[in-house]
PDB file of N, CA and C in Angstrom:
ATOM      1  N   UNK A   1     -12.518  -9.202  -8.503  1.00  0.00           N
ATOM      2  CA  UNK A   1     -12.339  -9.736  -7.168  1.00  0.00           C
ATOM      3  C   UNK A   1     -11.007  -9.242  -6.613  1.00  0.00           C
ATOM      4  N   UNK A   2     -10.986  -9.329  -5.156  1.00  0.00           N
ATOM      5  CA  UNK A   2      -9.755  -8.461  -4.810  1.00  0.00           C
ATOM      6  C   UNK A   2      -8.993  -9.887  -3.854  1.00  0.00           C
ATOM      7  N   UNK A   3      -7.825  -9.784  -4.156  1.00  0.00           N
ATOM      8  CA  UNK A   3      -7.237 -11.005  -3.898  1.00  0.00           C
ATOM      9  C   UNK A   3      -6.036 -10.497  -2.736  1.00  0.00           C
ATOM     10  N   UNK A   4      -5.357 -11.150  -1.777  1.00  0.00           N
ATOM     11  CA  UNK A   4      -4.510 -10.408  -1.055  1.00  0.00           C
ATOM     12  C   UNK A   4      -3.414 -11.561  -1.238  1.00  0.00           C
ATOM     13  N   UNK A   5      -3.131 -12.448  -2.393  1.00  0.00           N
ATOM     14  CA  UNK A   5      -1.829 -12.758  -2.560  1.00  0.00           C
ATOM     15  C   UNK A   5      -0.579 -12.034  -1.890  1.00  0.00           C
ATOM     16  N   UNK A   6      -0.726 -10.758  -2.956  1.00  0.00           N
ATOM     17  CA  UNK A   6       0.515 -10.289  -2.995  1.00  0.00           C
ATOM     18  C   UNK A   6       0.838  -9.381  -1.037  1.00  0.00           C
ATOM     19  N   UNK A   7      -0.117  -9.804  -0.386  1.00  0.00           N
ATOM     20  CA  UNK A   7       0.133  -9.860   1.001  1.00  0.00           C
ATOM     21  C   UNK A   7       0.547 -10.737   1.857  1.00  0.00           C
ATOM     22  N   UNK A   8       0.496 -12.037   1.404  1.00  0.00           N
ATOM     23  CA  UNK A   8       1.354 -12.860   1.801  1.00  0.00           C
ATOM     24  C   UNK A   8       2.813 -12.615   1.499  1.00  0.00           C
ATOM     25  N   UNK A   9       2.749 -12.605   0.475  1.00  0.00           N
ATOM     26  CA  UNK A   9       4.303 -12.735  -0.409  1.00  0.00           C
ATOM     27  C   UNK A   9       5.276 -11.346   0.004  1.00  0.00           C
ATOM     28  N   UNK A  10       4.927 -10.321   0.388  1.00  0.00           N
ATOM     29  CA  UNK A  10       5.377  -9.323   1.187  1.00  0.00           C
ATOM     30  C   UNK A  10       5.681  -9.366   2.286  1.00  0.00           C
ATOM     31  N   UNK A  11       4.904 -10.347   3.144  1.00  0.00           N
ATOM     32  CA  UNK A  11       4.762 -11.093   4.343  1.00  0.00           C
ATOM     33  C   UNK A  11       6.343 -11.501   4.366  1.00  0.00           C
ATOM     34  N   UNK A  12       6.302 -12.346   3.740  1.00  0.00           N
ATOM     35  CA  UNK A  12       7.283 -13.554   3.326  1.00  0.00           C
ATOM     36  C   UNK A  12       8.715 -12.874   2.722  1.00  0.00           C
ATOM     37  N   UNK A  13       8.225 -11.805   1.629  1.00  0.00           N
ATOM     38  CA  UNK A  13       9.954 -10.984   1.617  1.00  0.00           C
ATOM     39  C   UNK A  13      10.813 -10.355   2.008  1.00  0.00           C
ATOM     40  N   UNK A  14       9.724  -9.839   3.489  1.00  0.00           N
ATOM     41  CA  UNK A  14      10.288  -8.902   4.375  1.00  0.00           C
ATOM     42  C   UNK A  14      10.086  -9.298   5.795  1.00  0.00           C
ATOM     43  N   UNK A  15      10.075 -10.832   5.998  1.00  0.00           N
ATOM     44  CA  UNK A  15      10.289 -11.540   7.054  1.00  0.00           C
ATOM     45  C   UNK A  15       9.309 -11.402   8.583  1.00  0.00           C
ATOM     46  N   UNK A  16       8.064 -11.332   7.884  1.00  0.00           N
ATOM     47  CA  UNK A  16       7.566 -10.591   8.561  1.00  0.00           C
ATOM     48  C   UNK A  16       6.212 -11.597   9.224  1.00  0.00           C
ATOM     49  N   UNK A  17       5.826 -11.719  10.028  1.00  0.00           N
ATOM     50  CA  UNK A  17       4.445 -13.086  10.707  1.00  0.00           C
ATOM     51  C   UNK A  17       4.025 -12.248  10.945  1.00  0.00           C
ATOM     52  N   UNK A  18       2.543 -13.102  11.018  1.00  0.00           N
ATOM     53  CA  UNK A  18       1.026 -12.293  11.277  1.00  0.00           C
ATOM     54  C   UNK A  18       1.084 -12.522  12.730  1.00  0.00           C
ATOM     55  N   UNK A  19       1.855 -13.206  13.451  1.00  0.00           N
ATOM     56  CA  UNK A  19       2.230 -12.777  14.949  1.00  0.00           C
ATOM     57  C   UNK A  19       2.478 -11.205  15.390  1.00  0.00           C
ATOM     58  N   UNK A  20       3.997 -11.348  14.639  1.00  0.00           N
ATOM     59  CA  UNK A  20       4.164  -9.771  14.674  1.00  0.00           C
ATOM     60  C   UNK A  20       3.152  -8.365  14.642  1.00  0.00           C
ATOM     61  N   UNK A  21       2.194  -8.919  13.863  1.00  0.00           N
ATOM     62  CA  UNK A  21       1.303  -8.084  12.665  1.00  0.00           C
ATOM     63  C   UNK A  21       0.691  -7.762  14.165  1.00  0.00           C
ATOM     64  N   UNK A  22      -0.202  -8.848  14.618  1.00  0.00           N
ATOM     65  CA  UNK A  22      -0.741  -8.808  16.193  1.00  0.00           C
ATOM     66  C   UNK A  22      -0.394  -8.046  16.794  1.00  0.00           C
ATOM     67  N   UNK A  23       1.051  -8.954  17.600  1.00  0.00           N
ATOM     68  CA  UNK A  23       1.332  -8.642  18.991  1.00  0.00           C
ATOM     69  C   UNK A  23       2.541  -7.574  18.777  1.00  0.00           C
ATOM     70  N   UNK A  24       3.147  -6.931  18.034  1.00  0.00           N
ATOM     71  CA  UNK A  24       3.769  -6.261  17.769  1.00  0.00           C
ATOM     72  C   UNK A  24       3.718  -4.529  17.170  1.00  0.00           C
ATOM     73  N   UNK A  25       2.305  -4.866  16.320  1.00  0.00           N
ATOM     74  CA  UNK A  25       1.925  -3.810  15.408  1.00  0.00           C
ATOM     75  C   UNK A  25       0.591  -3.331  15.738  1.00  0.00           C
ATOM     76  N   UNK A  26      -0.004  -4.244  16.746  1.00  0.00           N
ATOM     77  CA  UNK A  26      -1.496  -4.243  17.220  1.00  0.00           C
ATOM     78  C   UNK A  26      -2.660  -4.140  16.296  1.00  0.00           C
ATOM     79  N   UNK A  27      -2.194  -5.094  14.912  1.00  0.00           N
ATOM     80  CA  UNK A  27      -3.613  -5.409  14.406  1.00  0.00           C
ATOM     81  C   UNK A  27      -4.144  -6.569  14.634  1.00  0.00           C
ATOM     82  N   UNK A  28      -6.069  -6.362  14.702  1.00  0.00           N
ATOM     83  CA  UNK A  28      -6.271  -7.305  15.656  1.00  0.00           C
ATOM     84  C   UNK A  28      -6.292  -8.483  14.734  1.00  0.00           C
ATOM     85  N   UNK A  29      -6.567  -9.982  15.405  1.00  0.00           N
ATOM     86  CA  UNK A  29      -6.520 -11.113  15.204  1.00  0.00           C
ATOM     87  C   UNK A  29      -7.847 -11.128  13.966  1.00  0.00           C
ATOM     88  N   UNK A  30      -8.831 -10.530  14.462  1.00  0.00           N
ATOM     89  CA  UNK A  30      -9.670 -10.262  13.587  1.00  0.00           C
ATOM     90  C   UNK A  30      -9.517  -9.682  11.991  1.00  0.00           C
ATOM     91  N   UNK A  31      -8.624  -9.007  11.917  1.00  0.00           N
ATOM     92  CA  UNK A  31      -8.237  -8.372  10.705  1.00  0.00           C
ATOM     93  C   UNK A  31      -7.109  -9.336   9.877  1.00  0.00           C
ATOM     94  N   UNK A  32      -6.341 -10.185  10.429  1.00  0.00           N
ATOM     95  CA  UNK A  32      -5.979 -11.269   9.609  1.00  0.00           C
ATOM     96  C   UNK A  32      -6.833 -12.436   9.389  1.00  0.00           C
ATOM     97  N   UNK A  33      -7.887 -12.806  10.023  1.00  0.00           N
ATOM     98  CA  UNK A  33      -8.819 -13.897   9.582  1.00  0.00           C
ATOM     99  C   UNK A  33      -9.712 -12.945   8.378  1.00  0.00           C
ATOM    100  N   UNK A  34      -9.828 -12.303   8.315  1.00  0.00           N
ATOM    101  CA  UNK A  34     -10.211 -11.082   7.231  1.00  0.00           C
ATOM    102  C   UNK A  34      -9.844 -11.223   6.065  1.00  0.00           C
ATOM    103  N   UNK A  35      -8.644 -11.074   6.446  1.00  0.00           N
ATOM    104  CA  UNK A  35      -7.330 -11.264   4.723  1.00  0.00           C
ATOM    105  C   UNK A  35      -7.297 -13.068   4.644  1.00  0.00           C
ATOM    106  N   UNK A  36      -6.960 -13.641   5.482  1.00  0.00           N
ATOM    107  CA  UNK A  36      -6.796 -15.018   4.983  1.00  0.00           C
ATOM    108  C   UNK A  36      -7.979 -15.470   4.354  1.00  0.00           C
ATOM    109  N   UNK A  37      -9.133 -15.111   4.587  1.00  0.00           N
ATOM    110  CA  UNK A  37     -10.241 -15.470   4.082  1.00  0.00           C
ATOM    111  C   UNK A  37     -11.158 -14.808   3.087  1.00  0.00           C
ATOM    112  N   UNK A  38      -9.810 -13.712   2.835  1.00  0.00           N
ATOM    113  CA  UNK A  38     -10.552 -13.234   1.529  1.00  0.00           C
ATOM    114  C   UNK A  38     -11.316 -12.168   1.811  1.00  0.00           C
ATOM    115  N   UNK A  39     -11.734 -11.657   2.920  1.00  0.00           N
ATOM    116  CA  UNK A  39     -13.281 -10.575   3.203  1.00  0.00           C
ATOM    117  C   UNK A  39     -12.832  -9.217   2.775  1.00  0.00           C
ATOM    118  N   UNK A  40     -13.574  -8.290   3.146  1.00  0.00           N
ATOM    119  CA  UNK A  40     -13.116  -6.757   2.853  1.00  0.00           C
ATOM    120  C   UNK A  40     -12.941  -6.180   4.283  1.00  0.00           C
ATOM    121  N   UNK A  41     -11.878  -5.367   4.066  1.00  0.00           N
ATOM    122  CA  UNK A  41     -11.021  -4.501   5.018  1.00  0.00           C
ATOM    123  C   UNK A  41     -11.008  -3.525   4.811  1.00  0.00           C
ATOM    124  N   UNK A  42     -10.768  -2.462   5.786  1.00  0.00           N
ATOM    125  CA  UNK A  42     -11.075  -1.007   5.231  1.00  0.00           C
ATOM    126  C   UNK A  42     -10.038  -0.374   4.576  1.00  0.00           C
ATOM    127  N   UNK A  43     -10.130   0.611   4.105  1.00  0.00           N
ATOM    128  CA  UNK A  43      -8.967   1.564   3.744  1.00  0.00           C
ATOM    129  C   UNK A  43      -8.044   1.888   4.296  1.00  0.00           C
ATOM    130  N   UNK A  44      -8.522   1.951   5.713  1.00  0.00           N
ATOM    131  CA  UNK A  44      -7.431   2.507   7.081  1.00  0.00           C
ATOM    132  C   UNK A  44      -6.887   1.237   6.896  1.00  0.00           C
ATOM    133  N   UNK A  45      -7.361   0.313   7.244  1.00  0.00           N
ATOM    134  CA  UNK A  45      -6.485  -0.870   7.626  1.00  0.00           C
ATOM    135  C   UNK A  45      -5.406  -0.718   6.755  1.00  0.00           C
ATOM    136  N   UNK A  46      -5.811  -0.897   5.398  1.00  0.00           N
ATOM    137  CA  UNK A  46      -4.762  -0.590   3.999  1.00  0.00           C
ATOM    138  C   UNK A  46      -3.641  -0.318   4.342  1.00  0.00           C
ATOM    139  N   UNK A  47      -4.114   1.048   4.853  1.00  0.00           N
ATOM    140  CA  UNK A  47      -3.509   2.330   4.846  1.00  0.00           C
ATOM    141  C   UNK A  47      -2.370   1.845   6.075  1.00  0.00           C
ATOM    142  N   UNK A  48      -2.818   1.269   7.387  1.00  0.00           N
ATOM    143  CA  UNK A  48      -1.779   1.231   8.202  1.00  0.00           C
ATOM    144  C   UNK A  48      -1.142  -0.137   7.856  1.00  0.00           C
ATOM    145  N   UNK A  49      -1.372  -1.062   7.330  1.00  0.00           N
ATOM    146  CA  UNK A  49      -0.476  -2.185   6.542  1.00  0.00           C
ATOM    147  C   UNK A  49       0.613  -1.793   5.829  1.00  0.00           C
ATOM    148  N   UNK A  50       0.038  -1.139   4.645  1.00  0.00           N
ATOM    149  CA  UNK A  50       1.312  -0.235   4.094  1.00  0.00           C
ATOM    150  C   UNK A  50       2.181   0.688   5.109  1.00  0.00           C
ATOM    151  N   UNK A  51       1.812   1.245   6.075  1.00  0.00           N
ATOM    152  CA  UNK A  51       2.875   1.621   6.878  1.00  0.00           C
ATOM    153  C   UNK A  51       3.745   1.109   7.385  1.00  0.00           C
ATOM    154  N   UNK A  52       2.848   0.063   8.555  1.00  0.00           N
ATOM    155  CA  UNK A  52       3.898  -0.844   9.196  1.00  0.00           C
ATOM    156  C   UNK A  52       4.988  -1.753   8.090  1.00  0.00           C
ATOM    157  N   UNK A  53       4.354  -2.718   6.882  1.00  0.00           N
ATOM    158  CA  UNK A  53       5.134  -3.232   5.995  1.00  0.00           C
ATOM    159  C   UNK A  53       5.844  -2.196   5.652  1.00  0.00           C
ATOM    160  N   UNK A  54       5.757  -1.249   5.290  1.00  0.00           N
ATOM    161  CA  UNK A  54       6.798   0.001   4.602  1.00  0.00           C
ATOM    162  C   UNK A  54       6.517  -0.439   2.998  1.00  0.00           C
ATOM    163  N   UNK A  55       5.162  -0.553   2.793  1.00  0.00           N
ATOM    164  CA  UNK A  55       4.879  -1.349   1.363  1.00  0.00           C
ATOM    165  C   UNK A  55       3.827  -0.347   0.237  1.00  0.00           C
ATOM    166  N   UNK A  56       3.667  -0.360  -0.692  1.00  0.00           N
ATOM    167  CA  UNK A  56       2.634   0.503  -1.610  1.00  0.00           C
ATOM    168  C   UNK A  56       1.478  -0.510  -1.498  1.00  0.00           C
ATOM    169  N   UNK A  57       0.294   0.098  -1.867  1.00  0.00           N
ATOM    170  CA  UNK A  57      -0.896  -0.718  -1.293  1.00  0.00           C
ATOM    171  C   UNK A  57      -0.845  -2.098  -2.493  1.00  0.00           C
ATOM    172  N   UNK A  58      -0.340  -1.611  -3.745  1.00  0.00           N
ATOM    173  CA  UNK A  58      -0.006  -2.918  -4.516  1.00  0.00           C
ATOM    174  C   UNK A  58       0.901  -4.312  -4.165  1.00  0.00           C
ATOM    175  N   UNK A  59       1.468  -4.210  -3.041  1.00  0.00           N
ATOM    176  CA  UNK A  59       2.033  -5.253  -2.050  1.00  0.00           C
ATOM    177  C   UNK A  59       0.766  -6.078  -1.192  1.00  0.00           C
ATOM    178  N   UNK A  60      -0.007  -5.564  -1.058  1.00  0.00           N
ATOM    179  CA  UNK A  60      -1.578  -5.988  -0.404  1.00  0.00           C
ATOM    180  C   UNK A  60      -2.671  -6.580  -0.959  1.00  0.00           C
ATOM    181  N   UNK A  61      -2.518  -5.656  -1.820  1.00  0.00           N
ATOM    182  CA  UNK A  61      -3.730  -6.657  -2.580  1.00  0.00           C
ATOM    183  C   UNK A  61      -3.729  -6.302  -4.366  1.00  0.00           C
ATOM    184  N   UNK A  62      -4.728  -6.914  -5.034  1.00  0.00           N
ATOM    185  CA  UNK A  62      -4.800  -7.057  -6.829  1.00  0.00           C
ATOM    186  C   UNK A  62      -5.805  -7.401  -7.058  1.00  0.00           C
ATOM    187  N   UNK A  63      -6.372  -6.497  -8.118  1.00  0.00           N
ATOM    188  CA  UNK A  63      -7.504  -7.172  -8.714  1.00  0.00           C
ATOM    189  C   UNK A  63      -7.050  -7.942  -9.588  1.00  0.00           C
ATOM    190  N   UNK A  64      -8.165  -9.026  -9.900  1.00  0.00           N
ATOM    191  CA  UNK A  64      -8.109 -10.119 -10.140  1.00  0.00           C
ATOM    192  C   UNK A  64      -9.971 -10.417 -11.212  1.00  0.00           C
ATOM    193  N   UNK A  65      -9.348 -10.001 -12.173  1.00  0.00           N
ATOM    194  CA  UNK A  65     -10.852 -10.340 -13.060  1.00  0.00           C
ATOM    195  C   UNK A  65     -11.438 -11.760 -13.228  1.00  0.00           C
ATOM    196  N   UNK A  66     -12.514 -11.964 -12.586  1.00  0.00           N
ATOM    197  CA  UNK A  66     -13.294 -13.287 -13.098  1.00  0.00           C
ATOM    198  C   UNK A  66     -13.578 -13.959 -14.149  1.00  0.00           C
TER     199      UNK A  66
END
């Protein structure tokens, strides 16, 4: 299972709100009800998370064995 803990907590070390993420970085509202709820996101998205955070995709997310 793919868990996006460690996307909060990146969130949180580098001072950063899912406001910002929005209205700042222009990802949509849709793509954080996504992550808070666990769903799947694409690669791009990944891909531009790790940009804007300035983060390795292991800041985003972890598997997580059942």
């Amino acid at each position: 299972m793919i868990s996006y803990k460690p996307f909060y907590e990146t969130l949180f070390k580098k001072g950063v709100t899912e406001y910002y993420l929005i209205f700042k970085q222009g990802f949509s509202a849709n793509t954080i009800y996504r992550i808070k709820k666990g769903e799947a996101i694409s690669t791009k998205t990944l891909d531009a998370l790790c940009y804007a955070l300035d983060c390795d995709i292991s800041d985003i997310i972890e598997f997580v064995k059942e």
